[in-house]
PDB file of N, CA and C in Angstrom:
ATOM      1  N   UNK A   1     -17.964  14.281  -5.726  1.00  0.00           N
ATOM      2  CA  UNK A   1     -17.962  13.189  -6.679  1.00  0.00           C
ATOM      3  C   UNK A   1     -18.861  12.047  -6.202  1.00  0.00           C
ATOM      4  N   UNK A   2     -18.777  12.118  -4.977  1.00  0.00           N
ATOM      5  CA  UNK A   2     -19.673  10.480  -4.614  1.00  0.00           C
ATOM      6  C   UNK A   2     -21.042  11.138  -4.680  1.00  0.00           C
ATOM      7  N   UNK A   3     -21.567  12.232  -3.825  1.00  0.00           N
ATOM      8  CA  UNK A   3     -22.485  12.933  -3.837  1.00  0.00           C
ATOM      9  C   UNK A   3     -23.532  13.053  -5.310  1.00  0.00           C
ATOM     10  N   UNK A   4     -22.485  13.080  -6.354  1.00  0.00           N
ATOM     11  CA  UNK A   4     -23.092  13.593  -7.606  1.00  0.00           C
ATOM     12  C   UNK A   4     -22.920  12.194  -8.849  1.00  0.00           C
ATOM     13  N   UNK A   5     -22.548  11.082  -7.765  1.00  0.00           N
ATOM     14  CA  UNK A   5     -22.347   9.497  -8.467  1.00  0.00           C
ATOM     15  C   UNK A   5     -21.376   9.517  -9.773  1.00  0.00           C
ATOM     16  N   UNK A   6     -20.053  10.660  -9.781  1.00  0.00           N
ATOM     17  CA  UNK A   6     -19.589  10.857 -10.877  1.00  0.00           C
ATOM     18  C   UNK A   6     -18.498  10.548 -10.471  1.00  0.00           C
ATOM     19  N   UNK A   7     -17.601   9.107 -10.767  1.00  0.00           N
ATOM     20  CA  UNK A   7     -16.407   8.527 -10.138  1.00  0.00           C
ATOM     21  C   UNK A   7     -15.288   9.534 -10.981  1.00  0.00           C
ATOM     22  N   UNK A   8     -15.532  10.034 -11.371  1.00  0.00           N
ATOM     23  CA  UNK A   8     -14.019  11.111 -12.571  1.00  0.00           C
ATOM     24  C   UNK A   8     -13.460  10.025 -13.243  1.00  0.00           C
ATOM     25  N   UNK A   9     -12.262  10.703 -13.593  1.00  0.00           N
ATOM     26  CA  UNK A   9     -11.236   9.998 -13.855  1.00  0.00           C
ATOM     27  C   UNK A   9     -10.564   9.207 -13.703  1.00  0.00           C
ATOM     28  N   UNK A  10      -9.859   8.078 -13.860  1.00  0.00           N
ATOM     29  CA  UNK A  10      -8.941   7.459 -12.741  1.00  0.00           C
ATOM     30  C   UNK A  10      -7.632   7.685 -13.017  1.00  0.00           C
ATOM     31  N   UNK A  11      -7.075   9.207 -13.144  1.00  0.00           N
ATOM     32  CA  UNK A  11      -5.921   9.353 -13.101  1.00  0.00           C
ATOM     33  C   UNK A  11      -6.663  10.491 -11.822  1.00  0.00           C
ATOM     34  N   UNK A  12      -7.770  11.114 -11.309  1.00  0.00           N
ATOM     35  CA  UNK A  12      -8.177  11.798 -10.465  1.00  0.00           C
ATOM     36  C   UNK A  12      -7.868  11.469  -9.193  1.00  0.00           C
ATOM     37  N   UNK A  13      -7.717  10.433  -8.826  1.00  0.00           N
ATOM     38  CA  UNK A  13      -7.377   9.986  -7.207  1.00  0.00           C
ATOM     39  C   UNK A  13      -7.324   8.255  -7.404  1.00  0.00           C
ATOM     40  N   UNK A  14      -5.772   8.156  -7.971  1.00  0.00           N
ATOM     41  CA  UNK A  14      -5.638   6.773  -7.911  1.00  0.00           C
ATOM     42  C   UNK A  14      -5.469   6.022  -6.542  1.00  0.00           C
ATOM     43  N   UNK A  15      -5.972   4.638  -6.471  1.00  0.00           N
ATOM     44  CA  UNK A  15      -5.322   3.807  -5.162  1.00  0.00           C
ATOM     45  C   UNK A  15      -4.467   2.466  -5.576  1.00  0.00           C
ATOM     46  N   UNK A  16      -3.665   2.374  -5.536  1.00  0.00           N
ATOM     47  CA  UNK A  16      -2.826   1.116  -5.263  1.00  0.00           C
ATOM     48  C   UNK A  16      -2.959  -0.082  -3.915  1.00  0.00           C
ATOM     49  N   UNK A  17      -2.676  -1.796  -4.419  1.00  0.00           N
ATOM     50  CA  UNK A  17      -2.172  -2.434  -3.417  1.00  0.00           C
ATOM     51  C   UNK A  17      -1.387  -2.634  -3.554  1.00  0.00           C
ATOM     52  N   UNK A  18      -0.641  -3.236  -2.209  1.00  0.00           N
ATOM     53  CA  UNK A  18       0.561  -3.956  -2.530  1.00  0.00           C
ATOM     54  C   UNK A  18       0.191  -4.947  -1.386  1.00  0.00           C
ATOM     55  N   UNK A  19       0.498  -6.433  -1.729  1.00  0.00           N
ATOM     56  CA  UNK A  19       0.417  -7.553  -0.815  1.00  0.00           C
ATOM     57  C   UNK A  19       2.003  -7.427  -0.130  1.00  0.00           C
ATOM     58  N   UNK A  20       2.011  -7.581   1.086  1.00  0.00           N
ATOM     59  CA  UNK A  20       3.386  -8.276   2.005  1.00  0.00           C
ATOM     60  C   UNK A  20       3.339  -9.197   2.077  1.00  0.00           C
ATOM     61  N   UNK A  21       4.713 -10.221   2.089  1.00  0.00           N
ATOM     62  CA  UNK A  21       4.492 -11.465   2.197  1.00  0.00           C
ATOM     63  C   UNK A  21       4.806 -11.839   3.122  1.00  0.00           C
ATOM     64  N   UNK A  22       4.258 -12.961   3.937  1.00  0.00           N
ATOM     65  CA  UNK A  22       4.161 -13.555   5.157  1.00  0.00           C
ATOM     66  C   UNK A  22       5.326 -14.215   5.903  1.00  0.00           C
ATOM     67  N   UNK A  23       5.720 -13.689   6.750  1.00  0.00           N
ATOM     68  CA  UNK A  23       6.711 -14.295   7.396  1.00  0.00           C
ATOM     69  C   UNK A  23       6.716 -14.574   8.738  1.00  0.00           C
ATOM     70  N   UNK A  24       7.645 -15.671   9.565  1.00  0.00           N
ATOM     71  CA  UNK A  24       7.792 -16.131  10.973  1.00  0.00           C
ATOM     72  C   UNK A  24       8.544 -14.709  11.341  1.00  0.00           C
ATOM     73  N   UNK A  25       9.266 -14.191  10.898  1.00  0.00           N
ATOM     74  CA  UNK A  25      10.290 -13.011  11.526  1.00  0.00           C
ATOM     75  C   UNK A  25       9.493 -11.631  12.305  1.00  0.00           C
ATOM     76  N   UNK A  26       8.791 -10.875  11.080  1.00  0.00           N
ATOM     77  CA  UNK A  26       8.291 -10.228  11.174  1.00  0.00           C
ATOM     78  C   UNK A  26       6.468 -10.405  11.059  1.00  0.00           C
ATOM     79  N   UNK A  27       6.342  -8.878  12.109  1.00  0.00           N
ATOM     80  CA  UNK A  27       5.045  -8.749  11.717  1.00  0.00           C
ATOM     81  C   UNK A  27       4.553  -8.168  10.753  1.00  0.00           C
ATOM     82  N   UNK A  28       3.030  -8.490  10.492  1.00  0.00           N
ATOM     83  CA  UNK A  28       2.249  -7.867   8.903  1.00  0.00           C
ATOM     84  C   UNK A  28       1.108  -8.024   9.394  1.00  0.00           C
ATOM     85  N   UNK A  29       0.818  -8.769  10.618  1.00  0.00           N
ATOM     86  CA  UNK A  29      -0.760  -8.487  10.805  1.00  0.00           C
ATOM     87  C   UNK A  29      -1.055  -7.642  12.080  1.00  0.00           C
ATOM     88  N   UNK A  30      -0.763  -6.694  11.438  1.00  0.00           N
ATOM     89  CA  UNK A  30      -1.350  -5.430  12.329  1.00  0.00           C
ATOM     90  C   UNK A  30      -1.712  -4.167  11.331  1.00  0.00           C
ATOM     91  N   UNK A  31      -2.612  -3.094  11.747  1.00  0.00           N
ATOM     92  CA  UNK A  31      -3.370  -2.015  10.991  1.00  0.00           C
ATOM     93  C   UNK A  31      -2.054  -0.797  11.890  1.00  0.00           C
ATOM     94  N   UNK A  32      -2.107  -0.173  10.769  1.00  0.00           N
ATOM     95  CA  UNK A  32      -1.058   1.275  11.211  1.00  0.00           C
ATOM     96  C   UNK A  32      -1.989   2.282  11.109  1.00  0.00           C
ATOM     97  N   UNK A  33      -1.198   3.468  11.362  1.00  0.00           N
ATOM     98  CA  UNK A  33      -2.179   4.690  10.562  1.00  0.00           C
ATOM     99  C   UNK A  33      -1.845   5.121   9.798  1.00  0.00           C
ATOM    100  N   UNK A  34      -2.632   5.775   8.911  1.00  0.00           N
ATOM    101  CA  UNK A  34      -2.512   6.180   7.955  1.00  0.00           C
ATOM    102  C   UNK A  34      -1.229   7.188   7.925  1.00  0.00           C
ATOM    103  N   UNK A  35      -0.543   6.887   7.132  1.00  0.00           N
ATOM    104  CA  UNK A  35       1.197   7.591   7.034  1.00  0.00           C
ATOM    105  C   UNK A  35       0.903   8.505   5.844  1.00  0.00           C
ATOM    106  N   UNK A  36       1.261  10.282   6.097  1.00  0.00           N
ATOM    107  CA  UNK A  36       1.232  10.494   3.978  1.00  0.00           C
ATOM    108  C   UNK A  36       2.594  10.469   4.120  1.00  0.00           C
ATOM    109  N   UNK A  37       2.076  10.471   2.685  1.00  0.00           N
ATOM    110  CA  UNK A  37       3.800  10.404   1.561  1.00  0.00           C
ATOM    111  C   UNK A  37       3.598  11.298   0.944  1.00  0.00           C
ATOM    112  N   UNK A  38       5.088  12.743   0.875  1.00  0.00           N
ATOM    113  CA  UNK A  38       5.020  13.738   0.280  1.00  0.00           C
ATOM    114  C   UNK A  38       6.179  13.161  -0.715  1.00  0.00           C
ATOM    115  N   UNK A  39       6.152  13.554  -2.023  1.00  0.00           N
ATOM    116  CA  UNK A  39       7.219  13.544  -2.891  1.00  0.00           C
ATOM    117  C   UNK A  39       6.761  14.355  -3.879  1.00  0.00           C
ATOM    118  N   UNK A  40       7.523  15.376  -3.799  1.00  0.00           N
ATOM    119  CA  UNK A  40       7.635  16.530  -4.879  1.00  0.00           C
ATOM    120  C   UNK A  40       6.387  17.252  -4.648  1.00  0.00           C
ATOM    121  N   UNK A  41       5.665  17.318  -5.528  1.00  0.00           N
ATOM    122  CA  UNK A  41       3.755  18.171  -5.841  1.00  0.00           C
ATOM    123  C   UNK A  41       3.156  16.925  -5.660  1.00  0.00           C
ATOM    124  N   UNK A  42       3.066  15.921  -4.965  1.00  0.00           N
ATOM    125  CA  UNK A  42       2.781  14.078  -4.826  1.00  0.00           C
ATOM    126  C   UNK A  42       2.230  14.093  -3.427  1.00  0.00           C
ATOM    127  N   UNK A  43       0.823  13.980  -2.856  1.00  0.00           N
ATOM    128  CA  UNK A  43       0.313  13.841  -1.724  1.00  0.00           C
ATOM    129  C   UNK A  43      -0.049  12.655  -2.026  1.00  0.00           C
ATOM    130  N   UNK A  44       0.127  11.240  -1.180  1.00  0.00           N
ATOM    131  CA  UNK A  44      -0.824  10.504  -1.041  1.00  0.00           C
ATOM    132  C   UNK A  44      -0.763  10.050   0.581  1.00  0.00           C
ATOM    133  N   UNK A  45      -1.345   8.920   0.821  1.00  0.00           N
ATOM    134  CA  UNK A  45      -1.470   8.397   2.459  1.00  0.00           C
ATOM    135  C   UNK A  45      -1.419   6.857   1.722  1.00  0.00           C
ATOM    136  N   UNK A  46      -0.737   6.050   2.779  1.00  0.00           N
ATOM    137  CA  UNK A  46      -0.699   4.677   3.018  1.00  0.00           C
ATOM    138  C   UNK A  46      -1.031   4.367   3.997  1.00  0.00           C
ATOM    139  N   UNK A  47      -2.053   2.977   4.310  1.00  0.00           N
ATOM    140  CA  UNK A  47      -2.409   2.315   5.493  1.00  0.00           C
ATOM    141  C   UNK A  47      -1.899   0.871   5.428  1.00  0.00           C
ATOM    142  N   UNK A  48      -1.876   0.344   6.148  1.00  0.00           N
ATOM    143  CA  UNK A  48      -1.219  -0.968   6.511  1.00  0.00           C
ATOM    144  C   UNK A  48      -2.235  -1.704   7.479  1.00  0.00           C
ATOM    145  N   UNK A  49      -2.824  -2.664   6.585  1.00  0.00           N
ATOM    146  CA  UNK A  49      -3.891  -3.594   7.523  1.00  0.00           C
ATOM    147  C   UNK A  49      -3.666  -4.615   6.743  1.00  0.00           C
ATOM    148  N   UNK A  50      -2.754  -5.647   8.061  1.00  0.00           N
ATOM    149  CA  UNK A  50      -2.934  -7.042   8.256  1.00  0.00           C
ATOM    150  C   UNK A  50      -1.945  -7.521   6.597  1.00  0.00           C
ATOM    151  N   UNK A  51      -1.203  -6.764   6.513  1.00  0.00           N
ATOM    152  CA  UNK A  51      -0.249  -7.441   5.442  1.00  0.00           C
ATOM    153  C   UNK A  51      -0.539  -6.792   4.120  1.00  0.00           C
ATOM    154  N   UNK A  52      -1.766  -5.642   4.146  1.00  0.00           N
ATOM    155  CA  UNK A  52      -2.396  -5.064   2.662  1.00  0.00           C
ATOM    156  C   UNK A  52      -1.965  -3.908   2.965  1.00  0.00           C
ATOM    157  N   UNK A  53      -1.045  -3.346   1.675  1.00  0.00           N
ATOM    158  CA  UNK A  53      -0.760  -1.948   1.770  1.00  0.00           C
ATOM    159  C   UNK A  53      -1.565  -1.610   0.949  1.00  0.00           C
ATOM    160  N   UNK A  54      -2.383   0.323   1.255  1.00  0.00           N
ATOM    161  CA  UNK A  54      -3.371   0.513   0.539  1.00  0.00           C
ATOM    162  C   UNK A  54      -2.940   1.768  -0.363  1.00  0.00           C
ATOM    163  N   UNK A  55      -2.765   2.182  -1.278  1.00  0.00           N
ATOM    164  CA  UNK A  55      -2.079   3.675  -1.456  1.00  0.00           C
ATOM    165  C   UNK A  55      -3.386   4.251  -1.987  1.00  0.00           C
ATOM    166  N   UNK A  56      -3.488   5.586  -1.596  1.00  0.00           N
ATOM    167  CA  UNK A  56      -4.366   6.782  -2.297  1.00  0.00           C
ATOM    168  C   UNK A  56      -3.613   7.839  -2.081  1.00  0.00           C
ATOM    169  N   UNK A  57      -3.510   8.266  -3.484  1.00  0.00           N
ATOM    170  CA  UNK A  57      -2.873   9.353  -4.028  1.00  0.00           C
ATOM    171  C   UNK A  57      -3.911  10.545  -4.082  1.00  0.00           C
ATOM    172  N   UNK A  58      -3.510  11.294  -3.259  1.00  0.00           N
ATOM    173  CA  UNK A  58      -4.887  12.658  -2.966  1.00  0.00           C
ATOM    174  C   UNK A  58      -4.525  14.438  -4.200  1.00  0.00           C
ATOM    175  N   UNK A  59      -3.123  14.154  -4.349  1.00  0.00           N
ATOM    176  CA  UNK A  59      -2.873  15.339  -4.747  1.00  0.00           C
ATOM    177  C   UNK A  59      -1.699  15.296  -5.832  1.00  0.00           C
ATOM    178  N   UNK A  60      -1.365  15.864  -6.685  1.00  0.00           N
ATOM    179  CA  UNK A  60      -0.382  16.145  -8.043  1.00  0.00           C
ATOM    180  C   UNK A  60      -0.816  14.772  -8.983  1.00  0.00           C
ATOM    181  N   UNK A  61       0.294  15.459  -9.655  1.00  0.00           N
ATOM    182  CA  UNK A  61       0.027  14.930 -11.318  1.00  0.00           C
ATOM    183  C   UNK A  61       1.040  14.080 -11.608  1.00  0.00           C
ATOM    184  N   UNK A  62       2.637  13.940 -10.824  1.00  0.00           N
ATOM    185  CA  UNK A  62       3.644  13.272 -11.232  1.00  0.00           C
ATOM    186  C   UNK A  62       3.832  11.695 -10.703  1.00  0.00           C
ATOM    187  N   UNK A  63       4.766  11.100 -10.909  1.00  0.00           N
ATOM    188  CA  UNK A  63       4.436   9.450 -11.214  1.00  0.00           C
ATOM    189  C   UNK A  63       3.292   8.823 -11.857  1.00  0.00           C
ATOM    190  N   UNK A  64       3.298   9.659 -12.932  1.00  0.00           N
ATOM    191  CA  UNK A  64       1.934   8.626 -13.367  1.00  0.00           C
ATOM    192  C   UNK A  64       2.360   7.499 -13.980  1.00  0.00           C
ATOM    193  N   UNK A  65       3.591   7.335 -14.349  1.00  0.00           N
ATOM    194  CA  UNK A  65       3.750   5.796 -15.176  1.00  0.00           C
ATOM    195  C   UNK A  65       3.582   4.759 -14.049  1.00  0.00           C
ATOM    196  N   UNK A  66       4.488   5.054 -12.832  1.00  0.00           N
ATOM    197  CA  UNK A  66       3.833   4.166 -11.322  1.00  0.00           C
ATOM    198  C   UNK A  66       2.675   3.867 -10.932  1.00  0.00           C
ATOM    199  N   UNK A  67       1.568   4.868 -10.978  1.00  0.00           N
ATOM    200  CA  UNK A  67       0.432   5.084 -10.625  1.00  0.00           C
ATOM    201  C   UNK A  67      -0.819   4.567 -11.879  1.00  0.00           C
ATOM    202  N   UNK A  68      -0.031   4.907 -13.091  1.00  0.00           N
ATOM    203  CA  UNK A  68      -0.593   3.507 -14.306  1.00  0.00           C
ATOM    204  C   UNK A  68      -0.523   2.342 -14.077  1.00  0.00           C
ATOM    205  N   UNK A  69       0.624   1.968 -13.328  1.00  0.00           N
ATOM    206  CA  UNK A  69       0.717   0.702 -13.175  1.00  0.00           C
ATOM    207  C   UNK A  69      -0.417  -0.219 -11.899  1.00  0.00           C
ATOM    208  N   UNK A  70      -0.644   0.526 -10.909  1.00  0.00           N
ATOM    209  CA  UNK A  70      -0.992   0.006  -9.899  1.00  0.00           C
ATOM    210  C   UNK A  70      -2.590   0.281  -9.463  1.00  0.00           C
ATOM    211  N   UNK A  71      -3.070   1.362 -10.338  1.00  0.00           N
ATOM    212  CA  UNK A  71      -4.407   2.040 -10.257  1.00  0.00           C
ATOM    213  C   UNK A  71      -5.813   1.278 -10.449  1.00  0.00           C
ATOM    214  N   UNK A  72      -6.613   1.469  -9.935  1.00  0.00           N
ATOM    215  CA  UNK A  72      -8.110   0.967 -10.932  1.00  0.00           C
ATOM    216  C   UNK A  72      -8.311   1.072 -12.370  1.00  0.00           C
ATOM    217  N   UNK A  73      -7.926   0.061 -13.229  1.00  0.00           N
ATOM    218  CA  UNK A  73      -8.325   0.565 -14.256  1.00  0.00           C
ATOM    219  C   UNK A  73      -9.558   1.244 -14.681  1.00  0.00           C
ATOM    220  N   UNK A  74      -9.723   1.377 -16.134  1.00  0.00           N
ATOM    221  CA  UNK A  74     -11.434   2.037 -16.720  1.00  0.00           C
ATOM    222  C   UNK A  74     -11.992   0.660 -16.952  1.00  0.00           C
ATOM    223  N   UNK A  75     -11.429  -0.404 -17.097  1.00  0.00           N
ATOM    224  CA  UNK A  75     -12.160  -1.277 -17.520  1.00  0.00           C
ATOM    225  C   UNK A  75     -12.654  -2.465 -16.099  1.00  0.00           C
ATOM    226  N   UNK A  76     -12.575  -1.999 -14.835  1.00  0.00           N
ATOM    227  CA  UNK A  76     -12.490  -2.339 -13.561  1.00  0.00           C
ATOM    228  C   UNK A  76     -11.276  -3.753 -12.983  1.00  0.00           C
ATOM    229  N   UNK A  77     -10.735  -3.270 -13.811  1.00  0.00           N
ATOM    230  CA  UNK A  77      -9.540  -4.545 -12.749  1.00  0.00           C
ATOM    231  C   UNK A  77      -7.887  -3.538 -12.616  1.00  0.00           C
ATOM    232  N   UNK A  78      -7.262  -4.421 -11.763  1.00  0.00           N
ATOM    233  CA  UNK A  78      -6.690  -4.065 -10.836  1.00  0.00           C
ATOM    234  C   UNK A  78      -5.207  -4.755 -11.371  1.00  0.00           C
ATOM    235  N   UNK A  79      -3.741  -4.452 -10.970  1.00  0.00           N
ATOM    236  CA  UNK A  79      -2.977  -5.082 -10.556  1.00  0.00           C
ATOM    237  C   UNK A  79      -2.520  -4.699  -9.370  1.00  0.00           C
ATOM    238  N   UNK A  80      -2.293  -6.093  -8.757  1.00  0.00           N
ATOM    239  CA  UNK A  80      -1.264  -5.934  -7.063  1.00  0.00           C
ATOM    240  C   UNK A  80      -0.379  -6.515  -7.055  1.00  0.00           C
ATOM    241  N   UNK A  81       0.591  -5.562  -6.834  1.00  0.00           N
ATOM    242  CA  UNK A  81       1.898  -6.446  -6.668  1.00  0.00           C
ATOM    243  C   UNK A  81       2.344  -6.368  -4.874  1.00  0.00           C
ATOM    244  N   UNK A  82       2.851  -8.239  -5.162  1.00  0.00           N
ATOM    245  CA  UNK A  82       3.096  -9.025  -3.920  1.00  0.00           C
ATOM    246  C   UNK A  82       4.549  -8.598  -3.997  1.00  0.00           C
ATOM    247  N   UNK A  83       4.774  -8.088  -2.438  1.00  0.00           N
ATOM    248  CA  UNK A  83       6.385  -7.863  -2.098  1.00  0.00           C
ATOM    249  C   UNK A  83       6.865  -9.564  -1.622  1.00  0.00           C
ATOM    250  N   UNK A  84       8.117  -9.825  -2.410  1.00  0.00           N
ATOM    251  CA  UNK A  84       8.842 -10.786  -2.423  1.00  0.00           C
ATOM    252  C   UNK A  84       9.546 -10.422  -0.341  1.00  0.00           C
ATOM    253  N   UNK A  85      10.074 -11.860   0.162  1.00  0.00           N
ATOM    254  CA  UNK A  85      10.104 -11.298   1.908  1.00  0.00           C
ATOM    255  C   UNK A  85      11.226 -10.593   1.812  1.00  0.00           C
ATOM    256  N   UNK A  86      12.307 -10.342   1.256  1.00  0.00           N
ATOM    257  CA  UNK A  86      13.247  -9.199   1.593  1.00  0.00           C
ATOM    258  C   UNK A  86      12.515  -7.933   1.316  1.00  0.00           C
ATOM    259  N   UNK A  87      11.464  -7.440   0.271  1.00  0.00           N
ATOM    260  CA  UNK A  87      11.315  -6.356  -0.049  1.00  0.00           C
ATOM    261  C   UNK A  87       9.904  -5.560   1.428  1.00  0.00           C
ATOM    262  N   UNK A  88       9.511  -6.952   1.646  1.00  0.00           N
ATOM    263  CA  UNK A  88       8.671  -7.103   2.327  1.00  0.00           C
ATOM    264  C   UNK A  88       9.462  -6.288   4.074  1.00  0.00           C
ATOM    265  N   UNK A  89      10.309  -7.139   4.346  1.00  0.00           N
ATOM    266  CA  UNK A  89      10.894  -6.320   5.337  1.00  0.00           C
ATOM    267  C   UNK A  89      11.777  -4.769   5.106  1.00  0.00           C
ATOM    268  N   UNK A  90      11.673  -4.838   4.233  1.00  0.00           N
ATOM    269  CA  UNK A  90      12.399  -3.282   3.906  1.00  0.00           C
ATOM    270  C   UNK A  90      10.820  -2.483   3.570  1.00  0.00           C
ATOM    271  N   UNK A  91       9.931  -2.979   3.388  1.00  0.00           N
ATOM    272  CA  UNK A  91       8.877  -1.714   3.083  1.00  0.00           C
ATOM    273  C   UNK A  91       8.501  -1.546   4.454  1.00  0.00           C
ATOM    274  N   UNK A  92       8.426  -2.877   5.485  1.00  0.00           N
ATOM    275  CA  UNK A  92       8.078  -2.805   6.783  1.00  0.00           C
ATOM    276  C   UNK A  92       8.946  -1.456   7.580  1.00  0.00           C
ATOM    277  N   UNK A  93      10.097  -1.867   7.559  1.00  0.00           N
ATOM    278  CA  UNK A  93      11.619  -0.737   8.272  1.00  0.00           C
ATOM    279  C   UNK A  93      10.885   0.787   7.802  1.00  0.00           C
ATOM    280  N   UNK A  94      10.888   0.628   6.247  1.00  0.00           N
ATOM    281  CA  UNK A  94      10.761   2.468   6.163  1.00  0.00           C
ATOM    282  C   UNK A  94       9.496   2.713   6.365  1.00  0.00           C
ATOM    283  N   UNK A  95       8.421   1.851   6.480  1.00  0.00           N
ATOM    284  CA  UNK A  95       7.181   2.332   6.708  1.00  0.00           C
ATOM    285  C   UNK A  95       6.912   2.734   8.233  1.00  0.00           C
ATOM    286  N   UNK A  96       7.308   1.941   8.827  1.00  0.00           N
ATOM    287  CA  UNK A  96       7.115   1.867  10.195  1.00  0.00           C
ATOM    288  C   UNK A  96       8.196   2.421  11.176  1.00  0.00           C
ATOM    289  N   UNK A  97       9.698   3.201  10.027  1.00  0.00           N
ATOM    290  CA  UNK A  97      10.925   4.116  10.544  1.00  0.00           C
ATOM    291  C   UNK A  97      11.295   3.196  11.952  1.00  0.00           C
ATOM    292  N   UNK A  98      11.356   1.804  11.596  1.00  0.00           N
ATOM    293  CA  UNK A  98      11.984   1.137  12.289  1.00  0.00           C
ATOM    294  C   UNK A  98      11.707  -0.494  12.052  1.00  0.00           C
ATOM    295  N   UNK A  99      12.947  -1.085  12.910  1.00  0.00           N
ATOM    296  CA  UNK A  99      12.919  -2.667  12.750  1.00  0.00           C
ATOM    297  C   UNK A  99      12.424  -3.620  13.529  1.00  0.00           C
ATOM    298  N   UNK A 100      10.805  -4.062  12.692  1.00  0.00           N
ATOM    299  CA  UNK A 100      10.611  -5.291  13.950  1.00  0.00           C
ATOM    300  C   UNK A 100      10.674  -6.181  13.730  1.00  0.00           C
ATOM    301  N   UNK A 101      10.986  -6.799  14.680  1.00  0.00           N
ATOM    302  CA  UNK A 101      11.357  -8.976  14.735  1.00  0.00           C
ATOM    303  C   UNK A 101      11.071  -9.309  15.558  1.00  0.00           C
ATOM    304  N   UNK A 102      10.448 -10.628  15.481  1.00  0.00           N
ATOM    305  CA  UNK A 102      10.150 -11.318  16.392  1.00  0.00           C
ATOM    306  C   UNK A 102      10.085 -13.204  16.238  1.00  0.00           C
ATOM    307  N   UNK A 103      10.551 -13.957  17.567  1.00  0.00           N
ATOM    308  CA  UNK A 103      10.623 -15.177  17.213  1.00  0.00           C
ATOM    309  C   UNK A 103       8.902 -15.941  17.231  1.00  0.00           C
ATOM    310  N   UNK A 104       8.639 -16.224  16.400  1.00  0.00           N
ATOM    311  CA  UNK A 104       7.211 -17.013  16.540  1.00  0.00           C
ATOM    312  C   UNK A 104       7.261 -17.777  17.264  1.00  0.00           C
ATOM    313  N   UNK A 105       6.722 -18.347  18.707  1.00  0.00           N
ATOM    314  CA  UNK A 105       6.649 -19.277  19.477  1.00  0.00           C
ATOM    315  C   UNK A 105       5.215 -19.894  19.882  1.00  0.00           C
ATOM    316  N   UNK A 106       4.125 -19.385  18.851  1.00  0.00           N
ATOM    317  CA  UNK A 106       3.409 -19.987  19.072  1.00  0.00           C
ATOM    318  C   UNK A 106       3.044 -21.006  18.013  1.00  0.00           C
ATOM    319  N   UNK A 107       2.211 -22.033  18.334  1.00  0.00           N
ATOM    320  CA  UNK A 107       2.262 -22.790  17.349  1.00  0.00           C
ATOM    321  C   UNK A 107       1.942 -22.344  15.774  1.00  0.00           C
ATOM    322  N   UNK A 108       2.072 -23.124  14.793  1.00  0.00           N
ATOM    323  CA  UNK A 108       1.643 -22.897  13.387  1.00  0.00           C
ATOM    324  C   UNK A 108      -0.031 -23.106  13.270  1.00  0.00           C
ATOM    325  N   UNK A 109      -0.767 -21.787  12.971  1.00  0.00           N
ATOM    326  CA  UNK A 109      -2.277 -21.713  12.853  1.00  0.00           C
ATOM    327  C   UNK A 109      -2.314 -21.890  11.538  1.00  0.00           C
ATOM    328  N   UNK A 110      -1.665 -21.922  10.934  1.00  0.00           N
ATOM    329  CA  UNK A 110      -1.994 -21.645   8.986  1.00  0.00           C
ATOM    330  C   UNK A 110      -2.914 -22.893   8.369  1.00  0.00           C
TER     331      UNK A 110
END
């Protein structure tokens, strides 16, 4: 497809963001690796850099009303949805199959 400058479809290999929201507790600015996610006939991979979750969906046909929602459109724009901080630490826990915290003690850079 890139080879032959023919982007397909965009139900062909959707990507999603999702923003994390920023907190003293936890971390979000760090890059993971790439994690897949199997669900059902559903291949995709998620990466985690610096608070941006990235989704690409590599394989099947199901969730598409999810994957409507969050995809490149045809007309080139986007929605991202920002995790509110509770949802934010619960995507952190199952993404990362564990709990991190930490007290901020260094000063406020923001």
């Amino acid at each position: 497809m890139i080879y032959e400058n023919s982007p397909g479809e965009s139900d062909d290999y959707p990507v999603g963001l999702f923003v994390l929201t920023e907190n003293d507790e936890f971390p979000i600015k760090m890059i993971s690796n790439p994690m897949p996610i199997e669900n059902g006939e559903n291949i995709s991979y998620m990466f985690l850099i610096n608070g941006l979750v990235i989704n690409f969906k590599i394989e099947g046909k199901g969730d598409k009303e999810f994957y409507d929602q969050i995809k490149i459109k045809e007309n080139n724009t986007m929605d991202v949805y920002i995790f509110e901080e509770k949802e934010s630490k619960d995507f952190l826990d199952n993404y990362l199959n564990r709990k991190l915290r930490y007290k901020n003690t260094l000063p406020n850079t923001r």
